[in-house]
PDB file of N, CA and C in Angstrom:
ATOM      1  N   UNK A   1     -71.993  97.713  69.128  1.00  0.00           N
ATOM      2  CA  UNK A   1     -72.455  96.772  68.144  1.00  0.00           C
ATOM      3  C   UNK A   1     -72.049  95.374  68.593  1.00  0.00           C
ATOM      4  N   UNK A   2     -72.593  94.492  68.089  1.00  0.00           N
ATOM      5  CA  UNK A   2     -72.665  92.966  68.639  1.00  0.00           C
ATOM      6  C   UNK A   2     -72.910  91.838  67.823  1.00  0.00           C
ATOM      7  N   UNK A   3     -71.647  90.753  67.424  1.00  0.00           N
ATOM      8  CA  UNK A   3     -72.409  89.801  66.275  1.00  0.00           C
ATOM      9  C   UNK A   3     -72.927  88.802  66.909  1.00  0.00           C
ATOM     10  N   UNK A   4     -73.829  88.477  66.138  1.00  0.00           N
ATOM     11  CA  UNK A   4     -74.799  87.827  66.541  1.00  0.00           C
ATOM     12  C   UNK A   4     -74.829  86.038  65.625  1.00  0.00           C
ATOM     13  N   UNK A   5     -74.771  85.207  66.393  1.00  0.00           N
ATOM     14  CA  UNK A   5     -74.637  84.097  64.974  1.00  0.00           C
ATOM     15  C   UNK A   5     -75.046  83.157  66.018  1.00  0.00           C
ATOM     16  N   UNK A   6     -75.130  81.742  64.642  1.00  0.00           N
ATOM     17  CA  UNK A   6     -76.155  80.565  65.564  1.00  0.00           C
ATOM     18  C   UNK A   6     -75.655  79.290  64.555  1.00  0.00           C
ATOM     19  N   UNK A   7     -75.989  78.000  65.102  1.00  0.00           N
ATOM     20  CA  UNK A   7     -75.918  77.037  64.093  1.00  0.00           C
ATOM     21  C   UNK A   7     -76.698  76.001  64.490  1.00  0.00           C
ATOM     22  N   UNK A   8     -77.987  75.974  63.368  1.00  0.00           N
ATOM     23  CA  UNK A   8     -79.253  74.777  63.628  1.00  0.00           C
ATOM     24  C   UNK A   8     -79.400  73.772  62.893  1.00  0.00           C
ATOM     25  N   UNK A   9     -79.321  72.928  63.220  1.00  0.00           N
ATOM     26  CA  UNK A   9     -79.427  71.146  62.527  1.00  0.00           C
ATOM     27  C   UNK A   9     -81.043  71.116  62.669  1.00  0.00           C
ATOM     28  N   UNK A  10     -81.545  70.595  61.498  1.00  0.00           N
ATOM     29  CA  UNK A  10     -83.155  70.404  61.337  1.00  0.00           C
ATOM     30  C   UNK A  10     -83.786  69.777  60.079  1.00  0.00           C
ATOM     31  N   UNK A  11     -84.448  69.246  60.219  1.00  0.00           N
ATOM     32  CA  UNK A  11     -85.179  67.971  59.361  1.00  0.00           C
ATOM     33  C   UNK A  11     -86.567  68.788  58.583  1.00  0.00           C
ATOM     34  N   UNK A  12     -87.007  67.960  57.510  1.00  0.00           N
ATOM     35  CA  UNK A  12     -88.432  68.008  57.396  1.00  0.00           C
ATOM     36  C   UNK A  12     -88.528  67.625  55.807  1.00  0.00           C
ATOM     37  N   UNK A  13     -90.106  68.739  55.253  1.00  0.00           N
ATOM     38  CA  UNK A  13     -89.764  68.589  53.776  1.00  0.00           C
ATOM     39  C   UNK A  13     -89.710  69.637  53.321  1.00  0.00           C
ATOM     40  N   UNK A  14     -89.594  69.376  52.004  1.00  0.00           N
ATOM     41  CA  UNK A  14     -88.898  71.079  51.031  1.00  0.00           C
ATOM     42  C   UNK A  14     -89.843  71.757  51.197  1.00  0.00           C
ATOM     43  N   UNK A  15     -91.019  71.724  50.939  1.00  0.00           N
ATOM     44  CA  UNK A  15     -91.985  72.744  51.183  1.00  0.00           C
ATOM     45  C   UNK A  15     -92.555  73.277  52.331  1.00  0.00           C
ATOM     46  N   UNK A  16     -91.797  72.539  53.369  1.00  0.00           N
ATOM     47  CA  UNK A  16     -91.992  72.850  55.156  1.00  0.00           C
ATOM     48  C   UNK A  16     -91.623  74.307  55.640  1.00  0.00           C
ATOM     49  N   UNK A  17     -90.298  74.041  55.000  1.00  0.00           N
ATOM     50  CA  UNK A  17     -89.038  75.676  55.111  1.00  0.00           C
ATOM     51  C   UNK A  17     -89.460  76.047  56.472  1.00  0.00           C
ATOM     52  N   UNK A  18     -88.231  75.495  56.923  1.00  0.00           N
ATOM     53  CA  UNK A  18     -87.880  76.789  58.228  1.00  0.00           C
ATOM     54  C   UNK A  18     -87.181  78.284  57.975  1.00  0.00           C
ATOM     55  N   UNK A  19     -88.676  78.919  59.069  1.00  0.00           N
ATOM     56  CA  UNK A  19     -88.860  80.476  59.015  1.00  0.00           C
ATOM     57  C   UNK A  19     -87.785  80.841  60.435  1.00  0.00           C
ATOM     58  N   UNK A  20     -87.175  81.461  60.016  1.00  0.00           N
ATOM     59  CA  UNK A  20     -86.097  82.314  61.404  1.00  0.00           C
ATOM     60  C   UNK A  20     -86.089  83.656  61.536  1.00  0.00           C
ATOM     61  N   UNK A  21     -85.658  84.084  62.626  1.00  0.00           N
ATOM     62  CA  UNK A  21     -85.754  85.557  62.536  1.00  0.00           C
ATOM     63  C   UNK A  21     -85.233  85.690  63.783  1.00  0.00           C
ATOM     64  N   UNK A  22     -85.092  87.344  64.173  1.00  0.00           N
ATOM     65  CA  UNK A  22     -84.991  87.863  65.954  1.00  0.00           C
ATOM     66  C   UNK A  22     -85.923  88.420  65.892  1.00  0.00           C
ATOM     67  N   UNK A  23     -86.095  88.694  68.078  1.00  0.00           N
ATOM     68  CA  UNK A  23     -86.794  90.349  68.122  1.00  0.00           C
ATOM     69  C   UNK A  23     -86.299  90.474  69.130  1.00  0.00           C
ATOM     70  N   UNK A  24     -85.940  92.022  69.781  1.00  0.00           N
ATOM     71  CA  UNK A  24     -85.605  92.809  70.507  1.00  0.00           C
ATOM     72  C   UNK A  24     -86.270  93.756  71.081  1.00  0.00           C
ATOM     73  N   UNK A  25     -85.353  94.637  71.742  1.00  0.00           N
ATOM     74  CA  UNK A  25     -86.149  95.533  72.480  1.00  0.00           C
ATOM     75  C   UNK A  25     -86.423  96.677  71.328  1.00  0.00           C
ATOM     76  N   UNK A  26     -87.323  97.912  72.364  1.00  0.00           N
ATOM     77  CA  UNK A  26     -87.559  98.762  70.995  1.00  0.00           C
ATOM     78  C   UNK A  26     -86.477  99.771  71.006  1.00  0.00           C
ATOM     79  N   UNK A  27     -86.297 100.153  69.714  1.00  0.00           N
ATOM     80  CA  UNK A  27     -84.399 100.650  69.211  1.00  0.00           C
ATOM     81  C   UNK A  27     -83.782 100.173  68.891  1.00  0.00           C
ATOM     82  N   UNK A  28     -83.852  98.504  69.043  1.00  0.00           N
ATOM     83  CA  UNK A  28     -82.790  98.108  68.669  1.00  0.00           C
ATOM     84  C   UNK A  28     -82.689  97.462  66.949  1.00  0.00           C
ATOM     85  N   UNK A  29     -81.355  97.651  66.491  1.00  0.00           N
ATOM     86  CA  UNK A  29     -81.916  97.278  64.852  1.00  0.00           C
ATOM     87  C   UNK A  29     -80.609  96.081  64.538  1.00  0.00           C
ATOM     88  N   UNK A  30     -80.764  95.439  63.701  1.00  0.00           N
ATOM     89  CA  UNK A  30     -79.695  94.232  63.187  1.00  0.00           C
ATOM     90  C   UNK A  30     -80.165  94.384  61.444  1.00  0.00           C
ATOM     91  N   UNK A  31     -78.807  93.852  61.111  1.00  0.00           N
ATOM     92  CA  UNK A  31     -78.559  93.360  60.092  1.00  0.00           C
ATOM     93  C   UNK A  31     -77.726  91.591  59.910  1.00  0.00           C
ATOM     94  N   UNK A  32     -78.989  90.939  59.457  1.00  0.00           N
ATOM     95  CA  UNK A  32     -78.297  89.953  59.367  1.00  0.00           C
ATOM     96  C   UNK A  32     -79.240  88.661  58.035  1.00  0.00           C
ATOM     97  N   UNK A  33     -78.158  87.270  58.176  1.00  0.00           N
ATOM     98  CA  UNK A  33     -78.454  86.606  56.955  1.00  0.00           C
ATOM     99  C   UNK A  33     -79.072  85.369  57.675  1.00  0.00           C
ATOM    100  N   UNK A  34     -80.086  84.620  57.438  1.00  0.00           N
ATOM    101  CA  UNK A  34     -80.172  82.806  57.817  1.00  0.00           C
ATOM    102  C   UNK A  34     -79.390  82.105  57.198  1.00  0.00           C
ATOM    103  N   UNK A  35     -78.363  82.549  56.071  1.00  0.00           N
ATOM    104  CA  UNK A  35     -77.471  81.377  55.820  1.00  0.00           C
ATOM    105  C   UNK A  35     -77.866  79.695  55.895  1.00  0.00           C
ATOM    106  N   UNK A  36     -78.768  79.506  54.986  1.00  0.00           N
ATOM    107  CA  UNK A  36     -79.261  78.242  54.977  1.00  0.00           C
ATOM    108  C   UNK A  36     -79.610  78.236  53.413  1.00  0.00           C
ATOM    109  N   UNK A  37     -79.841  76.583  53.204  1.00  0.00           N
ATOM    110  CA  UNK A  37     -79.612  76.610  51.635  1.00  0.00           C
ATOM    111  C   UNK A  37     -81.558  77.139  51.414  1.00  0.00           C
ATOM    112  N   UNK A  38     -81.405  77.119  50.016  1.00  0.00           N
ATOM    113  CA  UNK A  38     -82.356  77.367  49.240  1.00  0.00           C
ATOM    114  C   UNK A  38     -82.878  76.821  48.260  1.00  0.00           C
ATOM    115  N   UNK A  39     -82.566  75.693  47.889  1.00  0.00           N
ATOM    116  CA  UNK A  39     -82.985  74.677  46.958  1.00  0.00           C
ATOM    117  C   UNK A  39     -83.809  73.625  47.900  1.00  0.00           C
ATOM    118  N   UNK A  40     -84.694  73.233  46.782  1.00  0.00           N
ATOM    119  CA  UNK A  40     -85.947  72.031  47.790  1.00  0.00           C
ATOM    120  C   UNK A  40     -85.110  70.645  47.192  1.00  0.00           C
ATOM    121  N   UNK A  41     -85.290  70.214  46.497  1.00  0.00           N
ATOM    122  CA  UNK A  41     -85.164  68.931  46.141  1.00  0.00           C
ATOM    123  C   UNK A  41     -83.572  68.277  45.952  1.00  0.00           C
ATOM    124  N   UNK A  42     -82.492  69.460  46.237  1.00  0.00           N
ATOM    125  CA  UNK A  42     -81.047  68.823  45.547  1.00  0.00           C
ATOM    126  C   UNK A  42     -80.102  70.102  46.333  1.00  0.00           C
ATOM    127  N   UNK A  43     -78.989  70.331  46.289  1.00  0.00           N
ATOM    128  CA  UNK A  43     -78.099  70.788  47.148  1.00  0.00           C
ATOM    129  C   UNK A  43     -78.211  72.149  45.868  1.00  0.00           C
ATOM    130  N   UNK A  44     -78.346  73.173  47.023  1.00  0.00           N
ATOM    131  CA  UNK A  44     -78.940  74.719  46.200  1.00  0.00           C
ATOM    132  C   UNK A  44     -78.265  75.529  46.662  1.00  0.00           C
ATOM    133  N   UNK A  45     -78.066  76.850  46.027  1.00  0.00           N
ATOM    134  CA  UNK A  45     -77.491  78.213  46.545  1.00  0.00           C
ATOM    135  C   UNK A  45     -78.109  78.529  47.989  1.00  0.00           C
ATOM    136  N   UNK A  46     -77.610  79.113  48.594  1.00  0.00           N
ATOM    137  CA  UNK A  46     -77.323  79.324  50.262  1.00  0.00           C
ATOM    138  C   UNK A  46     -77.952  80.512  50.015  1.00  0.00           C
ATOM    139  N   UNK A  47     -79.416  80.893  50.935  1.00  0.00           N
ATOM    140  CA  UNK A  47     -79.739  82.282  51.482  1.00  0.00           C
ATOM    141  C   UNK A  47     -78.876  83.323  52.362  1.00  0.00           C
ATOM    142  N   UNK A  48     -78.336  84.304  51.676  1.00  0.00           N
ATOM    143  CA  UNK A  48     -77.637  85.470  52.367  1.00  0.00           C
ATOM    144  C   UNK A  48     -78.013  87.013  52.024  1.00  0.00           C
ATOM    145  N   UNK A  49     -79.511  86.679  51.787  1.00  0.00           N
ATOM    146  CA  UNK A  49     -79.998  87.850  51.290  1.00  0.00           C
ATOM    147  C   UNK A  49     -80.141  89.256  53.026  1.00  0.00           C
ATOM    148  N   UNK A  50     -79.658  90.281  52.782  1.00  0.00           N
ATOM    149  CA  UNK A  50     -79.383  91.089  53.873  1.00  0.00           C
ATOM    150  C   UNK A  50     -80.648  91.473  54.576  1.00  0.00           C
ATOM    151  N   UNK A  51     -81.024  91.131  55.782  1.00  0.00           N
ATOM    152  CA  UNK A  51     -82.161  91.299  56.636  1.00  0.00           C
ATOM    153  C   UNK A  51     -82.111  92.218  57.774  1.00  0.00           C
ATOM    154  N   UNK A  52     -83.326  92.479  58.327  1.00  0.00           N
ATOM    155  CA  UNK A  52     -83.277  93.571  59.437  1.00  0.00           C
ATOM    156  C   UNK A  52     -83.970  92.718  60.288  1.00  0.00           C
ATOM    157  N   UNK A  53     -83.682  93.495  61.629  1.00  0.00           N
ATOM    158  CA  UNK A  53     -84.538  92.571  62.855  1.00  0.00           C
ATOM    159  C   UNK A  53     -86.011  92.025  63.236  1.00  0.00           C
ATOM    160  N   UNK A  54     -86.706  93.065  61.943  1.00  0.00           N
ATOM    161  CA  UNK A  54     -88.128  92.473  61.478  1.00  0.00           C
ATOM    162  C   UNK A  54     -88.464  91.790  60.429  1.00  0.00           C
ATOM    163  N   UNK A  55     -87.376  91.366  59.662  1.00  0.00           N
ATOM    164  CA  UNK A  55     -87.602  90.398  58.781  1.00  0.00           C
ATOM    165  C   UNK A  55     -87.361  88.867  59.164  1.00  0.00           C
ATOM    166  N   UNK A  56     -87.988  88.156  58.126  1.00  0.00           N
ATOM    167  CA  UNK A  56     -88.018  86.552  58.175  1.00  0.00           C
ATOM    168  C   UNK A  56     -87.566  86.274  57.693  1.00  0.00           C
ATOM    169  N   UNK A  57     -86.267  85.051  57.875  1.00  0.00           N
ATOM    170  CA  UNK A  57     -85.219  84.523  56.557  1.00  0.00           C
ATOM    171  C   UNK A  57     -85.705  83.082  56.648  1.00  0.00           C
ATOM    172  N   UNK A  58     -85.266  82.286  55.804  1.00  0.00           N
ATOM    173  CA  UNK A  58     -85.934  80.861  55.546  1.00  0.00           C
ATOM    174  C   UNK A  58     -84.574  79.615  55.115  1.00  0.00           C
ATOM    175  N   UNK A  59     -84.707  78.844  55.168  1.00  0.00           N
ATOM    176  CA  UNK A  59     -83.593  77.743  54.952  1.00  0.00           C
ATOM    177  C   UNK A  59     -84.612  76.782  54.317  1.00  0.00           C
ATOM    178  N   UNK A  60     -84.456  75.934  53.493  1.00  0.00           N
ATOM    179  CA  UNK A  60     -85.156  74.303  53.089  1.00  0.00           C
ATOM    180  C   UNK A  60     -84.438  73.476  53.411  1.00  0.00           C
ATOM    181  N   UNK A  61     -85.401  72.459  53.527  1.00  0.00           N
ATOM    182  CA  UNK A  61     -84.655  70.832  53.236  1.00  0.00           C
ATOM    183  C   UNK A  61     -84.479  70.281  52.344  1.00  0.00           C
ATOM    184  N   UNK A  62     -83.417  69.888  52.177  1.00  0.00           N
ATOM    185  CA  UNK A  62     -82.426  69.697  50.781  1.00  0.00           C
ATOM    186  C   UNK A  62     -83.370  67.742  51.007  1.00  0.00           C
ATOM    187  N   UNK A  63     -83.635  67.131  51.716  1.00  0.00           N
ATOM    188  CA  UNK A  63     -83.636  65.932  51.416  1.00  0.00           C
ATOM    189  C   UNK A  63     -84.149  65.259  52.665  1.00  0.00           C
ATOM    190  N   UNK A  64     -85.396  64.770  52.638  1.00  0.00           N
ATOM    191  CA  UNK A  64     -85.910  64.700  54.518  1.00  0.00           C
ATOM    192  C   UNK A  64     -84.769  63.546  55.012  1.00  0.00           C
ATOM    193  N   UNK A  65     -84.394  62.809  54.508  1.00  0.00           N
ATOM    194  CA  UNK A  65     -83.227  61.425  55.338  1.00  0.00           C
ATOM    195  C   UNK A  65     -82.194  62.469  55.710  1.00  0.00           C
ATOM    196  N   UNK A  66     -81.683  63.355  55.570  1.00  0.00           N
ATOM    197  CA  UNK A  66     -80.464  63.776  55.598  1.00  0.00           C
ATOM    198  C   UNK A  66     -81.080  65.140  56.708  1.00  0.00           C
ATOM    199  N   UNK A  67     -80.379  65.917  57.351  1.00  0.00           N
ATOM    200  CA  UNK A  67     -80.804  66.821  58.213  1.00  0.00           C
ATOM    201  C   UNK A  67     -79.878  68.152  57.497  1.00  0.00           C
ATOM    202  N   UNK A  68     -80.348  69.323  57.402  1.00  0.00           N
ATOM    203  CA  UNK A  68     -79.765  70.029  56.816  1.00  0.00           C
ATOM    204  C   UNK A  68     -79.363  71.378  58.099  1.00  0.00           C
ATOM    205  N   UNK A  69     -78.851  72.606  57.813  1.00  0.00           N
ATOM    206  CA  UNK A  69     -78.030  73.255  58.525  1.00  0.00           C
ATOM    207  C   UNK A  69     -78.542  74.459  57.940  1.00  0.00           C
ATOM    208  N   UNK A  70     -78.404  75.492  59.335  1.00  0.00           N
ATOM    209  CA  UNK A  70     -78.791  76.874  58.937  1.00  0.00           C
ATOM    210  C   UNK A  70     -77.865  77.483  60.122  1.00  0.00           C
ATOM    211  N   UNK A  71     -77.199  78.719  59.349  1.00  0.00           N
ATOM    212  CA  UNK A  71     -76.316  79.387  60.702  1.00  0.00           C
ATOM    213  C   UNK A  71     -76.320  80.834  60.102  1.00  0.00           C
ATOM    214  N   UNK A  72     -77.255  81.190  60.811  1.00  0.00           N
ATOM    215  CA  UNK A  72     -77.851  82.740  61.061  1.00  0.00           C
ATOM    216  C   UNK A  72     -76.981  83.657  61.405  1.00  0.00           C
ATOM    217  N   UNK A  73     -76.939  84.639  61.529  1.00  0.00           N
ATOM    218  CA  UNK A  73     -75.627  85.595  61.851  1.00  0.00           C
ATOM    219  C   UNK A  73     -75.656  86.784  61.293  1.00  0.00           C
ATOM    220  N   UNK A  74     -75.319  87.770  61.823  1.00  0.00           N
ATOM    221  CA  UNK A  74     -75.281  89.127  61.604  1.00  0.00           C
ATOM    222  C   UNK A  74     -75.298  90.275  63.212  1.00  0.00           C
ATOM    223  N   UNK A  75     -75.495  91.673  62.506  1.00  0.00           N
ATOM    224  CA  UNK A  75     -75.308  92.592  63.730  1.00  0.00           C
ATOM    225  C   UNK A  75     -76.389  93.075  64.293  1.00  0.00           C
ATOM    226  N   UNK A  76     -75.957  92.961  65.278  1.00  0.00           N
ATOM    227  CA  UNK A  76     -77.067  93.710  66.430  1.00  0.00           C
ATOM    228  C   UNK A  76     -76.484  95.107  67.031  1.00  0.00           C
ATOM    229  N   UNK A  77     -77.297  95.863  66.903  1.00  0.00           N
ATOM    230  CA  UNK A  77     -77.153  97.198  67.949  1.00  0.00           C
ATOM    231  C   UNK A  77     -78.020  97.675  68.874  1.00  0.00           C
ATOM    232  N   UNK A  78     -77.978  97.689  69.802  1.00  0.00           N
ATOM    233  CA  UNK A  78     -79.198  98.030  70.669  1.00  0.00           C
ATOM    234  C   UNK A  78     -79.219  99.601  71.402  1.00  0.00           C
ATOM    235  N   UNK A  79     -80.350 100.461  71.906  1.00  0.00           N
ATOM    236  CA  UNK A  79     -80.404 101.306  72.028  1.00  0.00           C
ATOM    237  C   UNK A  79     -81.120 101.444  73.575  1.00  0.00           C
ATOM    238  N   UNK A  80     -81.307 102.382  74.201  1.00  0.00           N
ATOM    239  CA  UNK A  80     -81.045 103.104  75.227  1.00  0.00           C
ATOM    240  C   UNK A  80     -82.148 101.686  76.569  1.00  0.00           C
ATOM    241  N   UNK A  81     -82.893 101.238  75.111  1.00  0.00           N
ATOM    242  CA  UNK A  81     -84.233 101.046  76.101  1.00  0.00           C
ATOM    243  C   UNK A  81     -83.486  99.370  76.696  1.00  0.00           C
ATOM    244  N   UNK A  82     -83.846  98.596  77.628  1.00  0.00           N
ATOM    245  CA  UNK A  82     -83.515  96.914  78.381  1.00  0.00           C
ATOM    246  C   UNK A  82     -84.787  96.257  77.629  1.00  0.00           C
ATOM    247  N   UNK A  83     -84.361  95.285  77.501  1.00  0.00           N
ATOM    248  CA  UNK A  83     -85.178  94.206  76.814  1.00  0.00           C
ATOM    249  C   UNK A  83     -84.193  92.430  76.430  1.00  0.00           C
ATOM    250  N   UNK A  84     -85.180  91.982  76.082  1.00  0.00           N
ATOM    251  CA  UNK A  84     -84.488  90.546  75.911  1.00  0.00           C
ATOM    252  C   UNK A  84     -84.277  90.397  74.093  1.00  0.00           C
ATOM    253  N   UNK A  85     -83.132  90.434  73.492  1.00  0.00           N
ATOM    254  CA  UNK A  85     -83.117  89.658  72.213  1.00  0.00           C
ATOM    255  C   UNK A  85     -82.821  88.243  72.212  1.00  0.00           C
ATOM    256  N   UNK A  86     -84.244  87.473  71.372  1.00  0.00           N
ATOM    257  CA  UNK A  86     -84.454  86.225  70.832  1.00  0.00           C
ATOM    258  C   UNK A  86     -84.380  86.078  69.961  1.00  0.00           C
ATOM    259  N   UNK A  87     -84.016  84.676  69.473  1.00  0.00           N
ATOM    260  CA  UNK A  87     -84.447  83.930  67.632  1.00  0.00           C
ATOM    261  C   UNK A  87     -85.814  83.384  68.167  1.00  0.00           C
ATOM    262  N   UNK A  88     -86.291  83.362  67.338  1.00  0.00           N
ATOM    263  CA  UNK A  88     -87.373  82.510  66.815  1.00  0.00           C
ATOM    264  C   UNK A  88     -87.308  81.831  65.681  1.00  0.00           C
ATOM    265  N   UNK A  89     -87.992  80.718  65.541  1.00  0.00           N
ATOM    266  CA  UNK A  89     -88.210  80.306  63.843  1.00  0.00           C
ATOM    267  C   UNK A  89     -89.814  79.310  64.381  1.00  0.00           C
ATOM    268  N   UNK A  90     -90.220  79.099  62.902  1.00  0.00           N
ATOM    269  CA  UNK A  90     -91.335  77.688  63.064  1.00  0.00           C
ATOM    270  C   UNK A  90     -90.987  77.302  61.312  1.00  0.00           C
ATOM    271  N   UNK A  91     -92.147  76.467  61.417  1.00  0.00           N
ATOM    272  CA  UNK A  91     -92.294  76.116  60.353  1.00  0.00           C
ATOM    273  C   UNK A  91     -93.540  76.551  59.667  1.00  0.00           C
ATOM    274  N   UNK A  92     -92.710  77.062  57.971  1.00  0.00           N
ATOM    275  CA  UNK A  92     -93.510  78.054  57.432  1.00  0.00           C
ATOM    276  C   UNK A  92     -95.236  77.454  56.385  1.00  0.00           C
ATOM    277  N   UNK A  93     -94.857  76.496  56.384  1.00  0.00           N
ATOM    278  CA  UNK A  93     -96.303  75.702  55.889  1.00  0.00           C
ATOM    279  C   UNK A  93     -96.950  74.400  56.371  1.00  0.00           C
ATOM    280  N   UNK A  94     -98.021  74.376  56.357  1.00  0.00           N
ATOM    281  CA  UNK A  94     -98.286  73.046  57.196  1.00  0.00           C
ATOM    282  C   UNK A  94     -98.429  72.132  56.280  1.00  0.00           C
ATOM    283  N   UNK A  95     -97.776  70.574  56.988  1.00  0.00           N
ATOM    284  CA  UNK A  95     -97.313  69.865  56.393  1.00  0.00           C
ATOM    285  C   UNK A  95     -97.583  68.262  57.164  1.00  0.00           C
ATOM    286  N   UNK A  96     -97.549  67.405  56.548  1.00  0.00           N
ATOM    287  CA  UNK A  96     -98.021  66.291  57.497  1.00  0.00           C
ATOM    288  C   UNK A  96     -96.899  65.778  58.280  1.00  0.00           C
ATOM    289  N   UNK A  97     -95.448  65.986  57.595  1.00  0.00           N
ATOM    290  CA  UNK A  97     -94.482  65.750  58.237  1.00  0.00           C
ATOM    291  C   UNK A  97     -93.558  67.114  58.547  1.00  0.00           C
ATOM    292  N   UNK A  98     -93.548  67.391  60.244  1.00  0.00           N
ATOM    293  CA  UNK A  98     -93.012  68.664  60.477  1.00  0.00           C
ATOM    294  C   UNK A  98     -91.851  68.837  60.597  1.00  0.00           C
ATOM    295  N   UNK A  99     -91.446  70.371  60.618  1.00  0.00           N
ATOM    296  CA  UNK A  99     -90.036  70.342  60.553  1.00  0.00           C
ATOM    297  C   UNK A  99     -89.427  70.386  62.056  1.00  0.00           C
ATOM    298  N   UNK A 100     -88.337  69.757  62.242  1.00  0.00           N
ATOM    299  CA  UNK A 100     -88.020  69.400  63.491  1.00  0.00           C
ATOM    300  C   UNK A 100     -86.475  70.103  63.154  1.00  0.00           C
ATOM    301  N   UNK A 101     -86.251  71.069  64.672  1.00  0.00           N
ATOM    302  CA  UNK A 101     -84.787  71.589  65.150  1.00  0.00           C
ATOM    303  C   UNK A 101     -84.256  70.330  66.139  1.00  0.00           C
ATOM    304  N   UNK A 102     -83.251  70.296  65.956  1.00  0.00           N
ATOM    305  CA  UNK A 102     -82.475  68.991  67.129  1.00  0.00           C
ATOM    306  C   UNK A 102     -81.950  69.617  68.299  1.00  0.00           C
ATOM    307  N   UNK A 103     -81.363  69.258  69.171  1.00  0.00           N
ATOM    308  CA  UNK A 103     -81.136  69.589  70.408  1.00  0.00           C
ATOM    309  C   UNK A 103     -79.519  69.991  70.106  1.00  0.00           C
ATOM    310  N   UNK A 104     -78.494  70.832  70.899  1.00  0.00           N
ATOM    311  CA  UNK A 104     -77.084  71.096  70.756  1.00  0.00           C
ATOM    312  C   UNK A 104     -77.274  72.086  69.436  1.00  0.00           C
ATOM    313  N   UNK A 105     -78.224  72.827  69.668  1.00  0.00           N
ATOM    314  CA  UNK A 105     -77.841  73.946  68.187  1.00  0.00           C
ATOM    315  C   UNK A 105     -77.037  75.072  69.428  1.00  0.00           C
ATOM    316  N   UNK A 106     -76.260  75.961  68.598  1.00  0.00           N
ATOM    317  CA  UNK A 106     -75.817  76.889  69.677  1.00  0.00           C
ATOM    318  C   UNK A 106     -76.828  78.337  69.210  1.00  0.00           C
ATOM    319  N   UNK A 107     -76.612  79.125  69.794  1.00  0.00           N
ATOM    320  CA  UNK A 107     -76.700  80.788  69.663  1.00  0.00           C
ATOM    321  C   UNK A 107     -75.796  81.539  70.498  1.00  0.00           C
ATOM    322  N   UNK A 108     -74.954  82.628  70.292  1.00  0.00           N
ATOM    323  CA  UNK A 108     -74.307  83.147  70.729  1.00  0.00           C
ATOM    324  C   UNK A 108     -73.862  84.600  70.159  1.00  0.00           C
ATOM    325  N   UNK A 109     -73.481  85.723  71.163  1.00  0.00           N
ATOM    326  CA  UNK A 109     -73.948  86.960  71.285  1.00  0.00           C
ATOM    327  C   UNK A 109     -72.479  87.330  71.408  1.00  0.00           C
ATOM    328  N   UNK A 110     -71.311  88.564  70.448  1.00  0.00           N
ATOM    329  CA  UNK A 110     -70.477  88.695  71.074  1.00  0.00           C
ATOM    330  C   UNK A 110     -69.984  90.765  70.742  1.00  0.00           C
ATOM    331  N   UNK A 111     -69.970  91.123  72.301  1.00  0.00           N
ATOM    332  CA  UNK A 111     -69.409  92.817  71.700  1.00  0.00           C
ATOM    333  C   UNK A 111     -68.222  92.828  71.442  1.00  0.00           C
TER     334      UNK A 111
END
C-alpha cells in the first residue's frame, strides 16, 4: 500500500471548480479525498468525501483575487499488472475566466 498526497495552488471562479482525480494501471484501486474547500463565494467546509480511483473530487474558488488550495491524498494499492499512476484535473465548467493551477504544486508517492 502507498500514500498518495499532493498540494495545488489555483485560481478562477466559483462556478469553474476544479475537477481532480487519478488513474492507474488495471488492479489497481485507491481510496482517497481532494481536500479542497467547498463553498463558492466565502470560506466553506473542506471536501473529504471518501473516493476511489475512478472517481472525481472537486475544490472551488473561494474568491478569484485570492488563489485557493487543494491537497489531495489518500491510498493507493496496486496489483500484479505495470502501468503509470497519474492525477489529472481540468476545469469542470466553461467559463470566460479559466481556472488556472500555478507552477511548484508538489505530488508525491510514499510505501
Amino acid at each position: 500500500m502507498n500514500l498518495v498526497e499532493g498540494f495545488l495552488i489555483f485560481t478562477g471562479v466559483s462556478t469553474g471548480y476544479l475537477h481532480m482525480g487519478w488513474s492507474g494501471p488495471s488492479g489497481a484501486t485507491s481510496g482517497w479525498t481532494s481536500d479542497g474547500v467547498t463553498g463558492g463565494s466565502s470560506v466553506g467546509p473542506v471536501e473529504r468525501t471518501g473516493l476511489g480511483i475512478s472517481n472525481v473530487g472537486f475544490a472551488h474558488v473561494v474568491n478569484i483575487s485570492v488563489r485557493a488550495v487543494a491537497m489531495p491524498k489518500g491510498l493507493l494499492r496496486v496489483s500484479s499488472t505495470a502501468g503509470t499512476f497519474r492525477f489529472r484535473w481540468y476545469q469542470a465548467n466553461s467559463q470566460a475566466t479559466a481556472t488556472t493551477v500555478y507552477a511548484n504544486l508538489w505530488l508525491r508517492q510514499t510505501s
